[in-house]
N, C-alpha and C. Protein backbone atom coordinates (compact mmCIF):
# COMPACT_ATOMS: atom_id res chain seq x y z
N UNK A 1 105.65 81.69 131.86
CA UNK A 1 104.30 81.55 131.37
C UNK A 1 104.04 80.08 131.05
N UNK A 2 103.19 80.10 131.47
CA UNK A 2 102.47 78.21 131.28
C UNK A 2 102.46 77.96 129.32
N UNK A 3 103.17 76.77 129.39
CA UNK A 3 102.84 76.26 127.65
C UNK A 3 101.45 76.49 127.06
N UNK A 4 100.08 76.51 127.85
CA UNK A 4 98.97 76.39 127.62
C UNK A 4 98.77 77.22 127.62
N UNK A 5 99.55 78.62 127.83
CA UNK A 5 98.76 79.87 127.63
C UNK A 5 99.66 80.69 126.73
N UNK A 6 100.37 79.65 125.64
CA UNK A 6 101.11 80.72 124.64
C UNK A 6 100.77 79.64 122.95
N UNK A 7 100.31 80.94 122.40
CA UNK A 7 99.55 81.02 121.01
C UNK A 7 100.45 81.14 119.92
N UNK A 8 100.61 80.55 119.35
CA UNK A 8 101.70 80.76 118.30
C UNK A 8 101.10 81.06 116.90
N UNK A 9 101.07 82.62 116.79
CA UNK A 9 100.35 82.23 114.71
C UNK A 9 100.39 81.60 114.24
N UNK A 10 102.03 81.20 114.09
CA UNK A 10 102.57 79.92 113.33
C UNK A 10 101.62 79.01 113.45
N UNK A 11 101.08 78.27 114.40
CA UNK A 11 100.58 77.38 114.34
C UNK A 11 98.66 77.70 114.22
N UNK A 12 98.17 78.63 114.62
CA UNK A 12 97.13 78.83 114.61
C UNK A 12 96.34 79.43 113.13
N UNK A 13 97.34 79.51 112.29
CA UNK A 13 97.33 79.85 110.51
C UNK A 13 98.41 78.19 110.22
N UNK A 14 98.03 77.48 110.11
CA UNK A 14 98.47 76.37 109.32
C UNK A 14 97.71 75.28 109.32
N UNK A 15 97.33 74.91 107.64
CA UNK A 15 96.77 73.62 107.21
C UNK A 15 97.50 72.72 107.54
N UNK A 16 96.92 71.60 108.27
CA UNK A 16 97.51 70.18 108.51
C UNK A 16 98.69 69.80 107.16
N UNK A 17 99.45 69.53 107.32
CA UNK A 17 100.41 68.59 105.68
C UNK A 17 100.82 70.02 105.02
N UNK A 18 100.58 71.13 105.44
CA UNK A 18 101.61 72.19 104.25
C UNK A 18 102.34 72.97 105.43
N UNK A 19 102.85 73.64 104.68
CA UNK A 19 104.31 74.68 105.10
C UNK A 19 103.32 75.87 106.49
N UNK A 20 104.58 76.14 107.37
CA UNK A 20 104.03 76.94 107.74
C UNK A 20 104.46 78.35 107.41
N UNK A 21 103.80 79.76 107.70
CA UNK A 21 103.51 80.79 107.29
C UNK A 21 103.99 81.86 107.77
N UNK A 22 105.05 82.16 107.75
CA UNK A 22 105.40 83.50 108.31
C UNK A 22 104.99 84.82 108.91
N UNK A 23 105.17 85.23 109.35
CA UNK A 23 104.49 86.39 110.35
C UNK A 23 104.45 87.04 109.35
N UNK A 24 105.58 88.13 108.49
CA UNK A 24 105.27 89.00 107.77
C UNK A 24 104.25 88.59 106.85
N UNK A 25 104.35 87.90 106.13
CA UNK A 25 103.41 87.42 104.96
C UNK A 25 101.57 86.95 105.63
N UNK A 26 101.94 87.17 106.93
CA UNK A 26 100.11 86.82 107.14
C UNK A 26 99.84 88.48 107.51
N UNK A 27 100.57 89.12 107.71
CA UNK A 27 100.57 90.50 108.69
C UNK A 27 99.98 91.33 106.83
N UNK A 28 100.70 90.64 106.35
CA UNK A 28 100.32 91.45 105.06
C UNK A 28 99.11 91.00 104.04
N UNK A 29 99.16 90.23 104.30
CA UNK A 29 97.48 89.31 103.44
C UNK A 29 96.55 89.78 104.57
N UNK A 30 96.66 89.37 105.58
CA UNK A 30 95.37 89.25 106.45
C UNK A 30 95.03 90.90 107.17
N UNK A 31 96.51 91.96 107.72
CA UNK A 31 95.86 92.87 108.11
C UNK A 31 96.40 94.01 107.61
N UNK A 32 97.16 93.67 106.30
CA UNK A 32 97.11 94.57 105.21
C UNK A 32 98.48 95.96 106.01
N UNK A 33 99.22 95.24 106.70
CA UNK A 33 100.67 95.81 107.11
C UNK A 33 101.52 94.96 107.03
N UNK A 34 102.24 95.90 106.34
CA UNK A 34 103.98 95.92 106.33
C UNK A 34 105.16 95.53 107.26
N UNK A 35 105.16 94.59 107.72
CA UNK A 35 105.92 94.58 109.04
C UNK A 35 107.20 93.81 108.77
N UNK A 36 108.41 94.05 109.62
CA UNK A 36 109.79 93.29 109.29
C UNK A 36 110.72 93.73 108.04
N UNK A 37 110.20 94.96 107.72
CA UNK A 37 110.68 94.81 106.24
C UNK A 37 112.50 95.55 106.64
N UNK A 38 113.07 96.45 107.37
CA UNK A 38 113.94 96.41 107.92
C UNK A 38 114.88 96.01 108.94
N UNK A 39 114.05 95.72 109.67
CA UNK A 39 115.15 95.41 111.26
C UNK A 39 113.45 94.61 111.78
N UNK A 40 114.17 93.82 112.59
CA UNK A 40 113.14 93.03 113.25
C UNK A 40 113.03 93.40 114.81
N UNK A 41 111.92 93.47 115.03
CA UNK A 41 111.25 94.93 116.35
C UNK A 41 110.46 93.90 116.83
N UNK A 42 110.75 92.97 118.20
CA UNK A 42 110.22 92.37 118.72
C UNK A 42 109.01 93.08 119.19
N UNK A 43 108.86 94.06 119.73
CA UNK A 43 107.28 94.64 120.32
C UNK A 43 106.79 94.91 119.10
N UNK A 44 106.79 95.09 117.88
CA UNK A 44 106.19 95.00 116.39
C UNK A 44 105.73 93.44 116.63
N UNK A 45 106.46 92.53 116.56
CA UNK A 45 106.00 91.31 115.98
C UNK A 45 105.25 90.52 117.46
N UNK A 46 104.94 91.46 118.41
CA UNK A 46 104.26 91.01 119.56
C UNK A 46 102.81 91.41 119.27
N UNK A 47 102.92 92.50 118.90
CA UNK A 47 101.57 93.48 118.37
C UNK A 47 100.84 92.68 117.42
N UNK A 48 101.63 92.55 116.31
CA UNK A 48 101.15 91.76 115.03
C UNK A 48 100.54 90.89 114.96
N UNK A 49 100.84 90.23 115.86
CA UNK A 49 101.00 88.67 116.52
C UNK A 49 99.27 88.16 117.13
N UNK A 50 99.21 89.62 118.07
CA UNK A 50 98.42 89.83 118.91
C UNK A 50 96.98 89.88 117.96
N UNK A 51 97.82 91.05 117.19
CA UNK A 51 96.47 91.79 115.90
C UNK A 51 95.98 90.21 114.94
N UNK A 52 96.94 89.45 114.62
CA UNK A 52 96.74 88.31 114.21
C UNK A 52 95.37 87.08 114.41
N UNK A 53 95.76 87.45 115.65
CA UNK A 53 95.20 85.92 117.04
C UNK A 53 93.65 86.77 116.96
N UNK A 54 93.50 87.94 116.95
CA UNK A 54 92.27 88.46 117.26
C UNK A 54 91.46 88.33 115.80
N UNK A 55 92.35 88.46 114.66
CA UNK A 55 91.54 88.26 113.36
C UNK A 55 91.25 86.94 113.33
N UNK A 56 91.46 86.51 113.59
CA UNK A 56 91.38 84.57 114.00
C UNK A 56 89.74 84.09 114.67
N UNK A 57 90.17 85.22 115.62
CA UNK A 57 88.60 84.49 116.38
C UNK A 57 87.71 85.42 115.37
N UNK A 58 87.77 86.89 114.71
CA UNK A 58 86.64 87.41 114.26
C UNK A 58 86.60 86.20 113.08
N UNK A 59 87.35 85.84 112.25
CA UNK A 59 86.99 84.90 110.98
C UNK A 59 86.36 83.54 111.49
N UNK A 60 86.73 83.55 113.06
CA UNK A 60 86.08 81.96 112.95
C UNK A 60 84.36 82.53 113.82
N UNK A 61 84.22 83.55 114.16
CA UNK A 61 82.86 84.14 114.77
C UNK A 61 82.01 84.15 113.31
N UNK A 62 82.91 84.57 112.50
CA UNK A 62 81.85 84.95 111.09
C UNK A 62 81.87 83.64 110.26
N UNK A 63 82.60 82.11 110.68
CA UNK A 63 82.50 81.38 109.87
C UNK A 63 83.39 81.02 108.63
N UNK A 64 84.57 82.05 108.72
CA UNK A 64 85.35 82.00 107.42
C UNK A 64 86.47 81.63 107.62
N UNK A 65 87.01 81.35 108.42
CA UNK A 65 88.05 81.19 109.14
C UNK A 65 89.29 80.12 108.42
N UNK A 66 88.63 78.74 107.71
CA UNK A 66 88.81 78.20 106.81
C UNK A 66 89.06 78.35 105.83
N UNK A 67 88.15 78.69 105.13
CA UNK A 67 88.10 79.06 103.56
C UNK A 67 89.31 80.51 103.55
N UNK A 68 89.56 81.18 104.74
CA UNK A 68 90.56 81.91 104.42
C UNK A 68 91.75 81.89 104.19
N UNK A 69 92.11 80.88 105.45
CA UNK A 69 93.27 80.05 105.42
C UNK A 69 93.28 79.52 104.09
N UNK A 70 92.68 78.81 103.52
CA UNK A 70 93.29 78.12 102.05
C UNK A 70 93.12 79.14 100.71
N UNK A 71 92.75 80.32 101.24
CA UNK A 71 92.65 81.22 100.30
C UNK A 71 94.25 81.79 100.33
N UNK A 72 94.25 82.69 101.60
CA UNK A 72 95.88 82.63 101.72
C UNK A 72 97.10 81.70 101.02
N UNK A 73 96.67 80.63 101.65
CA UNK A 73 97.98 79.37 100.83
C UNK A 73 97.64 79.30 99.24
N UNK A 74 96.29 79.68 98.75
CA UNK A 74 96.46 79.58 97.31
C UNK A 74 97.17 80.63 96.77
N UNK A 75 97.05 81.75 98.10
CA UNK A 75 97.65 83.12 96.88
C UNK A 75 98.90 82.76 97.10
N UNK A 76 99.95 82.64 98.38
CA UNK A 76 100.90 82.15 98.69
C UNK A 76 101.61 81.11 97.76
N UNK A 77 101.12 80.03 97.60
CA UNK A 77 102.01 79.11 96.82
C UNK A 77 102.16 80.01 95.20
N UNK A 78 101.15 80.38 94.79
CA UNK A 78 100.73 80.92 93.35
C UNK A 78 101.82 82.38 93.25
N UNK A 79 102.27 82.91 94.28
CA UNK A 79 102.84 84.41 93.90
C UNK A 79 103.93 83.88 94.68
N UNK A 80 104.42 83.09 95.95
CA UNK A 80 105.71 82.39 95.96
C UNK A 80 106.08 83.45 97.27
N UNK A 81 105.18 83.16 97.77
CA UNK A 81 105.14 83.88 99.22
C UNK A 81 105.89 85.22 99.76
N UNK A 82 105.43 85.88 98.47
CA UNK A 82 106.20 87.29 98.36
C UNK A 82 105.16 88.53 98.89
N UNK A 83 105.83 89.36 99.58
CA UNK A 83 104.83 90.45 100.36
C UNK A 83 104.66 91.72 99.13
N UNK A 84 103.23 91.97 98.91
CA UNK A 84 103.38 92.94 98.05
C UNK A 84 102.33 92.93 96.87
N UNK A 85 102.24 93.68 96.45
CA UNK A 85 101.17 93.98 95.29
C UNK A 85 99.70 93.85 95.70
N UNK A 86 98.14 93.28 95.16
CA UNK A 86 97.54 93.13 95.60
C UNK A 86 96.96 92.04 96.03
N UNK A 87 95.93 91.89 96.84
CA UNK A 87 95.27 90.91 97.52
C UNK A 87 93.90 91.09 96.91
């Protein structure tokens, strides 16, 4: 597959100058599943991935796309990038 046609969450959820963001921990802020928590299931984290990239374009269609991202990293740094409780 061509470099130009592979999307990396990782990079498509990260503020310029901070940390980047783990799959589980966006899978769980952003689409409110549980994923990785036993054994790591590559067609899980393809899906996720997928489900990810598509919440991406709806937040940047509606304009929020931003302000979410640094909403995320505030809850993130503040609870210590732990999956769980509420959002």
């Amino acid at each position: 597959m061509p470099p130009e046609q592979v999307i990396d969450t990782v990079e498509i959820y990260r503020l310029k100058g901070h940390r980047k963001i783990g799959l589980r921990f966006l899978a769980w802020y952003l689409l409110n599943k549980d994923v990785q928590r036993d054994t790591h299931d590559s067609v899980e984290d393809a899906r996720t991935s997928l489900e990810l990239y598509k919440r991406s374009l709806e937040l940047k269609r509606k304009g929020i796309f931003e302000r979410t991202l640094e909403d995320v990293y505030e809850y993130g740094g503040i609870h210590g990038w732990e999956v769980g409780g509420q959002v």
